[in-house]
N, C-alpha and C. Protein backbone atom coordinates (compact mmCIF):
# COMPACT_ATOMS: atom_id res chain seq x y z
N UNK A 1 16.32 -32.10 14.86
CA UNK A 1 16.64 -33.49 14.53
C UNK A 1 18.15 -33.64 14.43
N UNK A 2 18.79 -34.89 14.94
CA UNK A 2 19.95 -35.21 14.50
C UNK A 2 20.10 -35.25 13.08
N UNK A 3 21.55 -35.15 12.95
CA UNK A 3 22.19 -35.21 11.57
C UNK A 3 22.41 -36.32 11.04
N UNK A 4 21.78 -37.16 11.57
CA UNK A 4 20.84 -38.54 10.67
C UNK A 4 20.64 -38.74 9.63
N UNK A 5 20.28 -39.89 8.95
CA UNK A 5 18.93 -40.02 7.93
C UNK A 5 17.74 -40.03 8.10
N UNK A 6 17.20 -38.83 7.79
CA UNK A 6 15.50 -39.09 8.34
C UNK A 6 14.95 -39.73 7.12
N UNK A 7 13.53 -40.78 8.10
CA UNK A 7 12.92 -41.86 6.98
C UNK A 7 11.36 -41.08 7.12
N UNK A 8 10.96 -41.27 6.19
CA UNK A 8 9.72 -40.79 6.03
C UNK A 8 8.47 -41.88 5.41
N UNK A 9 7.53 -42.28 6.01
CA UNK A 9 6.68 -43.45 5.52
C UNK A 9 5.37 -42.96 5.44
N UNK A 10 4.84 -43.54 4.41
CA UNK A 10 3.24 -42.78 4.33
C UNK A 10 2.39 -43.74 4.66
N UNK A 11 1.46 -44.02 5.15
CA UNK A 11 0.41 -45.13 5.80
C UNK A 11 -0.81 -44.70 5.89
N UNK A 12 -2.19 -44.40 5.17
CA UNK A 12 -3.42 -44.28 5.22
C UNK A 12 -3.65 -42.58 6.06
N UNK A 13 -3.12 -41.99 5.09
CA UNK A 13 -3.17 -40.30 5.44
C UNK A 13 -2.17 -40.29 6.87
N UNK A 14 -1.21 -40.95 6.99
CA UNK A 14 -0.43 -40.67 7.99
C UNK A 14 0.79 -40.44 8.10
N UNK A 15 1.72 -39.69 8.25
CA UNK A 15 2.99 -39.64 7.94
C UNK A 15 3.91 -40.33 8.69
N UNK A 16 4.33 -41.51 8.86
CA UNK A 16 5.74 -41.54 9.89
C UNK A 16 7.22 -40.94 9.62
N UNK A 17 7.40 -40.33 10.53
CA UNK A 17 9.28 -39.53 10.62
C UNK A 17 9.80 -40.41 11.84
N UNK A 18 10.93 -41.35 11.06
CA UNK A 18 11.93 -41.57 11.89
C UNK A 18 13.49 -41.32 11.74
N UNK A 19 14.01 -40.90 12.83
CA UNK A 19 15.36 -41.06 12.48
C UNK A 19 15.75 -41.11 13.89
N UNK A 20 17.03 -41.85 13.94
CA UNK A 20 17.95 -42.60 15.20
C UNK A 20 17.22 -43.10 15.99
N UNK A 21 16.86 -42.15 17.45
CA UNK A 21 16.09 -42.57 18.56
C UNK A 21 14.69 -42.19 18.60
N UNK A 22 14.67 -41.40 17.57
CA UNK A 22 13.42 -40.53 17.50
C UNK A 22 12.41 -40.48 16.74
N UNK A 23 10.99 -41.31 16.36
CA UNK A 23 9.71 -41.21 15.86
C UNK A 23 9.04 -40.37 15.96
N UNK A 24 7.90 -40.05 14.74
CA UNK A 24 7.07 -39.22 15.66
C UNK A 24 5.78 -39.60 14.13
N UNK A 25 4.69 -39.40 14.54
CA UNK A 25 3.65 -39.49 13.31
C UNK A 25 2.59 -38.32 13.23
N UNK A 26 2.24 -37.62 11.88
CA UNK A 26 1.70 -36.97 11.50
C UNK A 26 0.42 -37.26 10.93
N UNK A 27 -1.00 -37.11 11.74
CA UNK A 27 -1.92 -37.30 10.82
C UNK A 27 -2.35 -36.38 9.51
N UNK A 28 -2.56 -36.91 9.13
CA UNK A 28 -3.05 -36.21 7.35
C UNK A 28 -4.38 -36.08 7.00
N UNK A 29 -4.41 -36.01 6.50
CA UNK A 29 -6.30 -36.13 5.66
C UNK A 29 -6.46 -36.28 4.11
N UNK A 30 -7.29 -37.08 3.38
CA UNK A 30 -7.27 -37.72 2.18
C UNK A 30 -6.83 -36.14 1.15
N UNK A 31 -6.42 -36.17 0.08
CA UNK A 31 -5.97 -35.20 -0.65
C UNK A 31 -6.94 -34.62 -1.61
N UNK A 32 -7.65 -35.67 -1.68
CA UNK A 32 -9.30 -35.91 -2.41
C UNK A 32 -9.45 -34.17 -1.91
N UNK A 33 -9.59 -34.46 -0.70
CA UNK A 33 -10.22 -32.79 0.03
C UNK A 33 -9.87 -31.46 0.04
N UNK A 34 -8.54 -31.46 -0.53
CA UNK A 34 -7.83 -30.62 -0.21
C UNK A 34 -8.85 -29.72 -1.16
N UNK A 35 -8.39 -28.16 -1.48
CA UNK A 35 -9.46 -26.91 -2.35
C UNK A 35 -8.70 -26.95 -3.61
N UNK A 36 -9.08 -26.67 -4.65
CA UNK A 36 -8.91 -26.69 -5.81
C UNK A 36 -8.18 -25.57 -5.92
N UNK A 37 -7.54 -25.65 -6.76
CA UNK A 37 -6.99 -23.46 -6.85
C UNK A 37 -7.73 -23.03 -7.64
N UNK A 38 -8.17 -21.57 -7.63
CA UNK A 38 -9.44 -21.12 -8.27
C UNK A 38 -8.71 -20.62 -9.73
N UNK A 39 -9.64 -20.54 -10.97
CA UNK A 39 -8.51 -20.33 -12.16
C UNK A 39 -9.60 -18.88 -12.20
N UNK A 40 -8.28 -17.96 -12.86
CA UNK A 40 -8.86 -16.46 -13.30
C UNK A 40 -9.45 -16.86 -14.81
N UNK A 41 -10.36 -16.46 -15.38
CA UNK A 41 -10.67 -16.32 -16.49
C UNK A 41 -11.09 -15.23 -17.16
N UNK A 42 -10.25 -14.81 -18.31
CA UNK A 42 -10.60 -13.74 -19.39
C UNK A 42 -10.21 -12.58 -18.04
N UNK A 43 -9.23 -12.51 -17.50
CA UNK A 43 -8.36 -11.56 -16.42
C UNK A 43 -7.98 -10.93 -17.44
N UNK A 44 -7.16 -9.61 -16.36
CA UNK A 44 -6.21 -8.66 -16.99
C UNK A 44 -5.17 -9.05 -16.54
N UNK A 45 -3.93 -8.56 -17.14
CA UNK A 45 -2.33 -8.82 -16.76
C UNK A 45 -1.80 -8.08 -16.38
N UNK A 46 -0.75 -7.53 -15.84
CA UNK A 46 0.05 -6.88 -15.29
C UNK A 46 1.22 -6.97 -15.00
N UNK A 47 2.35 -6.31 -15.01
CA UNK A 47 3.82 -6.71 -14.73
C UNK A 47 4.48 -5.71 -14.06
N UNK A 48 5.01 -6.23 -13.00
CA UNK A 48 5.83 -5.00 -11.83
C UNK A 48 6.89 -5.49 -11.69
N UNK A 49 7.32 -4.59 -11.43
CA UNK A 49 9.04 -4.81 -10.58
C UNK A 49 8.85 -4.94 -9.53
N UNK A 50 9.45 -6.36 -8.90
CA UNK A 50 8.64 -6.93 -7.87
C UNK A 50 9.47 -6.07 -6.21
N UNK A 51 10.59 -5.10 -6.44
CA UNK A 51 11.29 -4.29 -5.28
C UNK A 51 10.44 -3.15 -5.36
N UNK A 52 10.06 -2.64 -6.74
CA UNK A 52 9.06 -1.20 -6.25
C UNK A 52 7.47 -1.56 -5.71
N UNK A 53 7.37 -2.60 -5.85
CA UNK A 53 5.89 -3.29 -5.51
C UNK A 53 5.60 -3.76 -4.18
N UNK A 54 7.10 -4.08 -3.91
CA UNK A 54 6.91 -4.37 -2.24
C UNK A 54 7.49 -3.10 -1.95
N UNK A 55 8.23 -2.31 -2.18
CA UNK A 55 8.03 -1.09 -1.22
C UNK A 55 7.09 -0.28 -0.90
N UNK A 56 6.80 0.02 -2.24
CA UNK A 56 4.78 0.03 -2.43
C UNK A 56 4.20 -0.09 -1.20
N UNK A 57 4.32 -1.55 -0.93
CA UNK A 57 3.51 -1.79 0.00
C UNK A 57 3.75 -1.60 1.67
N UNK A 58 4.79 -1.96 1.68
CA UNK A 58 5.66 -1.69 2.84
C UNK A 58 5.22 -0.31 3.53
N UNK A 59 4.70 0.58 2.75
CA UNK A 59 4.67 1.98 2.46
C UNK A 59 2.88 2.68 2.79
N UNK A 60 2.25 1.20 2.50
CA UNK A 60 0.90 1.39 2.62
C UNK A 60 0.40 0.87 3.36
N UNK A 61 0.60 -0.64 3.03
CA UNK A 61 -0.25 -1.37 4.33
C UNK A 61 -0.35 -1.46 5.54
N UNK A 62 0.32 -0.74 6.59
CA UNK A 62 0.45 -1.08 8.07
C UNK A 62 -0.76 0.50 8.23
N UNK A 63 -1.71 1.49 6.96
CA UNK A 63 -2.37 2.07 7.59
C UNK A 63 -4.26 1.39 7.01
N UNK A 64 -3.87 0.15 6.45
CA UNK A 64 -5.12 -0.34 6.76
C UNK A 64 -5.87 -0.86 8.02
N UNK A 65 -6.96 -0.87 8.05
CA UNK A 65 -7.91 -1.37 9.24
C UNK A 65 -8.00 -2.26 9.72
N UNK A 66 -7.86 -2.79 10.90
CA UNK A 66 -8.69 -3.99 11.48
C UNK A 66 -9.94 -4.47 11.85
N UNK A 67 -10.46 -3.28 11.48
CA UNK A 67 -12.07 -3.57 12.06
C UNK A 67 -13.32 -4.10 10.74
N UNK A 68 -13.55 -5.49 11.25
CA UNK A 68 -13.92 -5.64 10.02
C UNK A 68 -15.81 -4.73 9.87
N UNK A 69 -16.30 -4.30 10.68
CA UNK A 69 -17.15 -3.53 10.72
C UNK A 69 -17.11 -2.59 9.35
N UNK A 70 -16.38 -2.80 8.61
CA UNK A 70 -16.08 -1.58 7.40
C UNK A 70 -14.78 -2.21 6.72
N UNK A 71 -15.76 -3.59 5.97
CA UNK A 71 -14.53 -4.19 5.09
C UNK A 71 -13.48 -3.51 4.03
N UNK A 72 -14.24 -2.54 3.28
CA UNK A 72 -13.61 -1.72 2.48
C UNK A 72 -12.32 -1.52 3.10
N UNK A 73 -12.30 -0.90 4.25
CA UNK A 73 -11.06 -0.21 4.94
C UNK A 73 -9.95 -1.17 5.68
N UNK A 74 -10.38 -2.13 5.28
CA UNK A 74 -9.62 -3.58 5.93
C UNK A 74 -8.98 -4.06 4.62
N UNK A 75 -8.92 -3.29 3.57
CA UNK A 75 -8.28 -3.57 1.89
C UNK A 75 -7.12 -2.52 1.94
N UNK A 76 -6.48 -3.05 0.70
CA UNK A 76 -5.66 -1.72 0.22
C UNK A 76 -5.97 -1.61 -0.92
N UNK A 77 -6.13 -0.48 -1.59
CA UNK A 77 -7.00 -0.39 -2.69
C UNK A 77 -5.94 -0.03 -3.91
N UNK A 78 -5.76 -1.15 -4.80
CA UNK A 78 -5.25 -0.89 -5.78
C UNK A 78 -5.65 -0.73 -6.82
N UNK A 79 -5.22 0.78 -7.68
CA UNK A 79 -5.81 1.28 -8.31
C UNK A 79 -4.91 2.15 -9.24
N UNK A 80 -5.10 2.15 -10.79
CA UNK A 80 -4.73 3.26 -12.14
C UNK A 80 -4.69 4.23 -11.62
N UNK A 81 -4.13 5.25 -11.69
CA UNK A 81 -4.20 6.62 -11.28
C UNK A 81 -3.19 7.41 -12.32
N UNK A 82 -3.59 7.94 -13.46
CA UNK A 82 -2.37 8.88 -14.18
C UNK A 82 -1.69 8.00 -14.50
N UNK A 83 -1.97 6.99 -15.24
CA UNK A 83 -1.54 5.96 -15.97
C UNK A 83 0.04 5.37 -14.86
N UNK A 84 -0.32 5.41 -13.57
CA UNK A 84 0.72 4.81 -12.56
C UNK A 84 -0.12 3.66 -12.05
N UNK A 85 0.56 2.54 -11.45
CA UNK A 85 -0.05 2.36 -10.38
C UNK A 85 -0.28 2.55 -9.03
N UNK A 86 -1.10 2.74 -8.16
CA UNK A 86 -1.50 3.29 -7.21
C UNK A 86 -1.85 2.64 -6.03
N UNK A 87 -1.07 2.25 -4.72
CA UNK A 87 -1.93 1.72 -3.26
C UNK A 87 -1.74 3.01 -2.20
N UNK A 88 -3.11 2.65 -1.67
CA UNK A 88 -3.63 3.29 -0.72
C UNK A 88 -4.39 2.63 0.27
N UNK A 89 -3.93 2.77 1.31
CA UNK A 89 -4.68 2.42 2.56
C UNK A 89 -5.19 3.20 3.87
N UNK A 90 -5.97 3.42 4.73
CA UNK A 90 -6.42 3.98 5.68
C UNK A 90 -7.19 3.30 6.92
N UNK A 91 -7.43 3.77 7.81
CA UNK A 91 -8.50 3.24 8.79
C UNK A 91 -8.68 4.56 9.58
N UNK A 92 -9.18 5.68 8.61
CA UNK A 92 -10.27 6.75 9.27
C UNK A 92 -9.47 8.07 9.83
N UNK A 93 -7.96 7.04 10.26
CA UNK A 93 -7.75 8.19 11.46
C UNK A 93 -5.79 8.57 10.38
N UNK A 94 -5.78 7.44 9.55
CA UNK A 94 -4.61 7.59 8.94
C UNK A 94 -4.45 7.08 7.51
N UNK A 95 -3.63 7.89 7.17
CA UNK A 95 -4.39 7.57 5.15
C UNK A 95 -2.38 7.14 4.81
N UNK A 96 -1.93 6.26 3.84
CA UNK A 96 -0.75 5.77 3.03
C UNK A 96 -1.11 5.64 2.19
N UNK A 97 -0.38 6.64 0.74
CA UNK A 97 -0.79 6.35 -0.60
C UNK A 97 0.53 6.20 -0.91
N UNK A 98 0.69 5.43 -1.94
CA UNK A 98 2.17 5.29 -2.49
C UNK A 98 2.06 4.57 -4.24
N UNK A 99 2.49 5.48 -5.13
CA UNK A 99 2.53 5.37 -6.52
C UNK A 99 3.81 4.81 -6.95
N UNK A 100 3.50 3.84 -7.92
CA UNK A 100 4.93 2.74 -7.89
C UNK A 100 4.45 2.62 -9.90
N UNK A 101 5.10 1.91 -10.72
CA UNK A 101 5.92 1.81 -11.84
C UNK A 101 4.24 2.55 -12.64
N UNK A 102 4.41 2.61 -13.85
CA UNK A 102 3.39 3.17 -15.10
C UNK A 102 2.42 1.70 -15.36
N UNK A 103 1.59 1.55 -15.60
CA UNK A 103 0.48 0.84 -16.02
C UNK A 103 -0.34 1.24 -16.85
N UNK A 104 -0.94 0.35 -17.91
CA UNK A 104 -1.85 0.34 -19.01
C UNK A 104 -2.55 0.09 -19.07
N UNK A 105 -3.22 -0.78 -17.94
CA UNK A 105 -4.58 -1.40 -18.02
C UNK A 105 -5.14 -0.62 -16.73
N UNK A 106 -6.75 -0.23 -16.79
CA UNK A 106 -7.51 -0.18 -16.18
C UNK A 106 -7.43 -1.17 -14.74
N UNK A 107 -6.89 -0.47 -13.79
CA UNK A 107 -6.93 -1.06 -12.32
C UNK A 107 -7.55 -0.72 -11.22
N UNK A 108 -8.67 -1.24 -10.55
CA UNK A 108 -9.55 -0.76 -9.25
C UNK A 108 -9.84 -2.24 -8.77
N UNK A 109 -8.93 -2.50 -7.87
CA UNK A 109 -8.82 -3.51 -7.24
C UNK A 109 -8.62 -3.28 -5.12
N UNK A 110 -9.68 -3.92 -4.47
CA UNK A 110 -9.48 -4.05 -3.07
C UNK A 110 -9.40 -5.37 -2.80
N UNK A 111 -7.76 -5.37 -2.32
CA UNK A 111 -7.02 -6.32 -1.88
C UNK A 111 -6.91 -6.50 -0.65
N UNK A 112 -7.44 -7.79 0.40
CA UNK A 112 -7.35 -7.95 1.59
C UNK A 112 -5.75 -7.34 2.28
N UNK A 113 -6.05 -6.97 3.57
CA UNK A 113 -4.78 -6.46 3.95
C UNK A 113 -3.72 -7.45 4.29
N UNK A 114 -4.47 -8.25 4.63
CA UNK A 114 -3.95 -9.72 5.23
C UNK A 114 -3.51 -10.22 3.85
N UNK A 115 -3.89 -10.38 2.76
CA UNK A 115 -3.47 -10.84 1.47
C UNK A 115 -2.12 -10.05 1.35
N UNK A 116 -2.14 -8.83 1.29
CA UNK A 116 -1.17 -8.06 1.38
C UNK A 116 -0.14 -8.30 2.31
N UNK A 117 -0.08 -8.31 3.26
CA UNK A 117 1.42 -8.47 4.70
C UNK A 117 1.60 -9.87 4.71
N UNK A 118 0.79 -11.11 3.87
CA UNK A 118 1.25 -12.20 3.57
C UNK A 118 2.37 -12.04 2.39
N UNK A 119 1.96 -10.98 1.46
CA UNK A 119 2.98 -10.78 0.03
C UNK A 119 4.49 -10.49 0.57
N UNK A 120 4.16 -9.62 1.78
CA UNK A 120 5.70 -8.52 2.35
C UNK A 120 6.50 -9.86 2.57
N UNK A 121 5.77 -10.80 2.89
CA UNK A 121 6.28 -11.89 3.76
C UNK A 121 7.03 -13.10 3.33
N UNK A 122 6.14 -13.39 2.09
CA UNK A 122 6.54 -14.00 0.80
C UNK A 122 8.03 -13.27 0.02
N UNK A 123 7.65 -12.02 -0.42
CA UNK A 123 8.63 -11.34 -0.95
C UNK A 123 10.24 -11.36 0.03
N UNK A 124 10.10 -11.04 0.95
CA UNK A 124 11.27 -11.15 1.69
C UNK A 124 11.97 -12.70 1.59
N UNK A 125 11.71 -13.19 1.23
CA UNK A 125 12.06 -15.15 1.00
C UNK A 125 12.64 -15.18 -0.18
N UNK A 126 12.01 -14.51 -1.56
CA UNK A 126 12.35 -14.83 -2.62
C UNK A 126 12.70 -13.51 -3.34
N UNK A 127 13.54 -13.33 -4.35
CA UNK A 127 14.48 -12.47 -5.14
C UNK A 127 13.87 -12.27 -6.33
N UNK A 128 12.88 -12.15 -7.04
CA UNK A 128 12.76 -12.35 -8.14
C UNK A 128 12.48 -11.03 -8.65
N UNK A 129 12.70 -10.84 -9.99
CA UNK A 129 12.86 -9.58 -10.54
C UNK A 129 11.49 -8.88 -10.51
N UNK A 130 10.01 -9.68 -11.08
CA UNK A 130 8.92 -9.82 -11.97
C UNK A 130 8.03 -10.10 -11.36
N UNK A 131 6.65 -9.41 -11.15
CA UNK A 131 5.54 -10.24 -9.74
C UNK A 131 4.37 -9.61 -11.11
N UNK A 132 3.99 -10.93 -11.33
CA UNK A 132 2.75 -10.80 -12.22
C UNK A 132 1.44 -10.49 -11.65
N UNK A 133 0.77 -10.22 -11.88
CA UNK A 133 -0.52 -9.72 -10.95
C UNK A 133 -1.82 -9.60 -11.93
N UNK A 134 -2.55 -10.74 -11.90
CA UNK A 134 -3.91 -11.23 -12.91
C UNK A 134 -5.39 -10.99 -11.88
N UNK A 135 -6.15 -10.39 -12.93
CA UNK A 135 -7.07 -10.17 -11.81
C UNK A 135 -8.27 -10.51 -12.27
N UNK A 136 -9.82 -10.32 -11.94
CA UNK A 136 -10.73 -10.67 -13.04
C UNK A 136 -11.52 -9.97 -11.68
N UNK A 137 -13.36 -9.75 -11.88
CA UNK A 137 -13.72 -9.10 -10.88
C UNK A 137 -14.18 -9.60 -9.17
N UNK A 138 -13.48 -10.93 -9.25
CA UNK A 138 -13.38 -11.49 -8.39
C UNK A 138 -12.28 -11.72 -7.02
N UNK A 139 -11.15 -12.20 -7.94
CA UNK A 139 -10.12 -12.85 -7.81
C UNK A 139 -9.06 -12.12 -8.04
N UNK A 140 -7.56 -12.10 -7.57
CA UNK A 140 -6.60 -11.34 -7.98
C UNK A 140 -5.51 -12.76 -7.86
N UNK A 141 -4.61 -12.91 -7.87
CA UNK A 141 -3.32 -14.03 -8.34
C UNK A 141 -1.89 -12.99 -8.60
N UNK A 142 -1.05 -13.32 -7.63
CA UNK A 142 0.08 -12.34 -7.19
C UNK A 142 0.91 -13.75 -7.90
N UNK A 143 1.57 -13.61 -8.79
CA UNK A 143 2.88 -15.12 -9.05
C UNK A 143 4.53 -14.22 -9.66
N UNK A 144 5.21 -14.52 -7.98
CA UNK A 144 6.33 -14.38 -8.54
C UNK A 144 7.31 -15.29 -8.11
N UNK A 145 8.03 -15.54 -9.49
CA UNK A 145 8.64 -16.76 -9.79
C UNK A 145 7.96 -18.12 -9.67
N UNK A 146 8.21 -18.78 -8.45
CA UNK A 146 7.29 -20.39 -8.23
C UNK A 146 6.40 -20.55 -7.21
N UNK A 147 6.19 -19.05 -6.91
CA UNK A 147 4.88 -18.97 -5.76
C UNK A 147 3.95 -17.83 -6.34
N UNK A 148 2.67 -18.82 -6.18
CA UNK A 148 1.57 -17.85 -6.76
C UNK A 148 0.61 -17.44 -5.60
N UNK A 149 -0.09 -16.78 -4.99
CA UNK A 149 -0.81 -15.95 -4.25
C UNK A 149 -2.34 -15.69 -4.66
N UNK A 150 -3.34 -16.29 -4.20
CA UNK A 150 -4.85 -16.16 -4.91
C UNK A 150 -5.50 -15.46 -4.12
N UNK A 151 -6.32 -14.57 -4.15
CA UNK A 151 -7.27 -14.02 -2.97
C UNK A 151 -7.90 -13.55 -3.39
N UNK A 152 -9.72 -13.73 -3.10
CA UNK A 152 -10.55 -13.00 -3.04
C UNK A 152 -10.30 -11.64 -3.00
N UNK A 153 -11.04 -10.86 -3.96
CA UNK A 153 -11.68 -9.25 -3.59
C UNK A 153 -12.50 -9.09 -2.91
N UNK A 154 -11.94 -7.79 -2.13
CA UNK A 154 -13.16 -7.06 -1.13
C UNK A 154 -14.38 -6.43 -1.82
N UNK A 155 -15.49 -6.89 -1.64
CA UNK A 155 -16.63 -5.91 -2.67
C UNK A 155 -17.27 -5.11 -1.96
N UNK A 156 -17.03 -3.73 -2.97
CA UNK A 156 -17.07 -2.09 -2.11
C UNK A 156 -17.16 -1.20 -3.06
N UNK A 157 -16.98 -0.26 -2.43
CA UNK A 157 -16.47 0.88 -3.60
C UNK A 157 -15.23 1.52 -2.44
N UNK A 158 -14.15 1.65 -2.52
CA UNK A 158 -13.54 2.70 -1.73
C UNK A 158 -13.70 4.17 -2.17
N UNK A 159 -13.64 4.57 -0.58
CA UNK A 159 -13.46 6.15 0.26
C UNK A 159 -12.75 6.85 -0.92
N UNK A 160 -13.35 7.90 -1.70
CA UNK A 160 -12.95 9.10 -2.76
C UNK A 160 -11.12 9.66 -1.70
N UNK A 161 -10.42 9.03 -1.37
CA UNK A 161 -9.45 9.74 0.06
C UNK A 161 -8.73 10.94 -0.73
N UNK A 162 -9.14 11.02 -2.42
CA UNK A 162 -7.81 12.35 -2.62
C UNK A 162 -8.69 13.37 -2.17
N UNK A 163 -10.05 13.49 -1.58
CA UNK A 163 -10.47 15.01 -1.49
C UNK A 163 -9.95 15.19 -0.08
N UNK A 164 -9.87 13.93 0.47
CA UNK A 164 -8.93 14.66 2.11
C UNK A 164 -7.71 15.16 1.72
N UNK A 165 -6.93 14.97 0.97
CA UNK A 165 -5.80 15.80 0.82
C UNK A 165 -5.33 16.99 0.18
N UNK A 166 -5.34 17.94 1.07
CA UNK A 166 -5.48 19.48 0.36
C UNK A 166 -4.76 20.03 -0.41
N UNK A 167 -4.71 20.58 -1.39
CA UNK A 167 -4.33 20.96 -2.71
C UNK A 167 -3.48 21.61 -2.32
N UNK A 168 -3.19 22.85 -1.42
CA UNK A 168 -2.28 23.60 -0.67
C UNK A 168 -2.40 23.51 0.65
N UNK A 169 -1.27 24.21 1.47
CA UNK A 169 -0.83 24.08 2.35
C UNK A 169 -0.27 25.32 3.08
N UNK A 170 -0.64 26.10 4.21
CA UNK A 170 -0.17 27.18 4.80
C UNK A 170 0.86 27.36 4.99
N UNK A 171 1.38 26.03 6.11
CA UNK A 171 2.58 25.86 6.46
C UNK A 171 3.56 24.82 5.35
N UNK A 172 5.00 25.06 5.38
CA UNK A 172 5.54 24.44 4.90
C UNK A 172 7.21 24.29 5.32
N UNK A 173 7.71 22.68 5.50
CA UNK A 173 8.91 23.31 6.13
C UNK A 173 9.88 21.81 5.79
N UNK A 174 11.26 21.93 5.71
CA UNK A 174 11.89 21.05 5.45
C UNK A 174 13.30 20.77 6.57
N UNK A 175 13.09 19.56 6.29
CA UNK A 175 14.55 18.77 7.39
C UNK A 175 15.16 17.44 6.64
N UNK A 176 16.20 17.44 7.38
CA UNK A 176 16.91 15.84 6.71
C UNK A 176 16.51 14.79 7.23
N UNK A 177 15.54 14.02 6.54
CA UNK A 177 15.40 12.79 6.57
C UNK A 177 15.99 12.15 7.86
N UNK A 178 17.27 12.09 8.02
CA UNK A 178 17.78 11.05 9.27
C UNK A 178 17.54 12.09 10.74
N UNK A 179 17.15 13.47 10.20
CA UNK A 179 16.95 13.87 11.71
C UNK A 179 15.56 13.50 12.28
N UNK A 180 14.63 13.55 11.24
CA UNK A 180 13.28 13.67 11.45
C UNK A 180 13.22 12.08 11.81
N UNK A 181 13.95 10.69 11.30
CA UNK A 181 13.71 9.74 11.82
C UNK A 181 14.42 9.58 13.09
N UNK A 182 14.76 10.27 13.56
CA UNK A 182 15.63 10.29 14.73
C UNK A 182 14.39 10.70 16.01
N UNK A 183 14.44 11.99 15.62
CA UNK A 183 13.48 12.53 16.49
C UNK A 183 12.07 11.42 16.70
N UNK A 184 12.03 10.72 15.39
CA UNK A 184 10.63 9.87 15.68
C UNK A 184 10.31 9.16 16.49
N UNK A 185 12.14 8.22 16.58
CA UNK A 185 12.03 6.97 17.28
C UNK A 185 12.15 7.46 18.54
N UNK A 186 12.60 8.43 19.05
CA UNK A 186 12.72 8.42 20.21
C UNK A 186 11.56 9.34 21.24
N UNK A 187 10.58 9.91 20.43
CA UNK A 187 8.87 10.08 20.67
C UNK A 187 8.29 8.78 20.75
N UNK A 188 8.58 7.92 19.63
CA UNK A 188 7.64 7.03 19.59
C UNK A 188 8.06 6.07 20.76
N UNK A 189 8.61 6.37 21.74
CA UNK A 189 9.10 5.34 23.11
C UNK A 189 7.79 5.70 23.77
N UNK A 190 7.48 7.05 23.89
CA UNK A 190 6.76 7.60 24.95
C UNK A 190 5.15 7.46 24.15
């Protein structure tokens, strides 16, 4: 749009935008319709630091599933673990666990993945210190700062995944960080 005054007119669920040479109209639909936001009741609370929470995730979610054939695995499963909190995700062939700040309340929560890489998405927009996270056995509610986040739970039980990971290890071997991402990117061409 030009650097105009844009006018904006409302008319029977319809929007008109004009400015200079240029109209254009938006149909709408009565507001009557719109969905209610669902309220948590008698939830638990929670409080994160909303940079270790998205790294958290950053960290987990790209090894959940797409196949919804096996909804469980199309979640990331957040969960208490050793009084931390805990996400983990997989789809069979690749497992991301990642433990982020201490927690007090009892947590076993499967969170759509898509709920999730909407948060990464959200978070990158806004700065805020604090991402509250209310849940009840339904519903979960992500609110940080002036955007709140509602989504259904996945109903399941998730995959036991710490017995895939073996207690010891035969081999063992170490490198610096920027070589090993080095070497990655330039495998991962081929």
């Amino acid at each position: 749009l030009p650097n105009d005054v844009v006018e904006l007119q409302s008319d029977d669920f319809k929007l008109k935008i004009s400015t200079g040479k240029y109209t254009s109209t938006i149909n709408g639909m009565n507001p009557d319709e719109f969905p209610v936001m669902p309220a948590i009741t008698n939830g638990k609370t929670i409080k994160l630091k909303t940079a270790d929470f998205k790294k958290a995730l950053q960290q987990s979610v790209f090894a959940a599933s797409s196949d919804d054939t096996r909804p469980v695995l199309t979640s990331v499963y957040v969960h208490s673990h050793a009084s931390k909190l805990t996400l983990a995700a997989t789809d069979s062939y690749r497992l991301a666990e990642k433990t982020t700040s201490g927690v007090k309340e009892e947590v076993k929560l499967l969170v759509p993945a898509t709920t999730m890489s909407e948060l990464l998405r959200i978070f990158g927009d806004h700065n805020n210190e604090e991402t509250t996270l209310t849940f009840d056995e339904q519903q979960v509610r992500f609110q940080a700062g002036d955007v709140e986040v509602i989504s259904r739970l996945i109903d399941g039980n998730y995959p036991d995944y710490r017995k895939l990971i073996p207690a010891k290890f035969e081999v063992s071997a170490e490198t610096l960080k920027s070589e090993l991402l080095a070497a990655t990117k330039v495998a991962s061409l081929f």
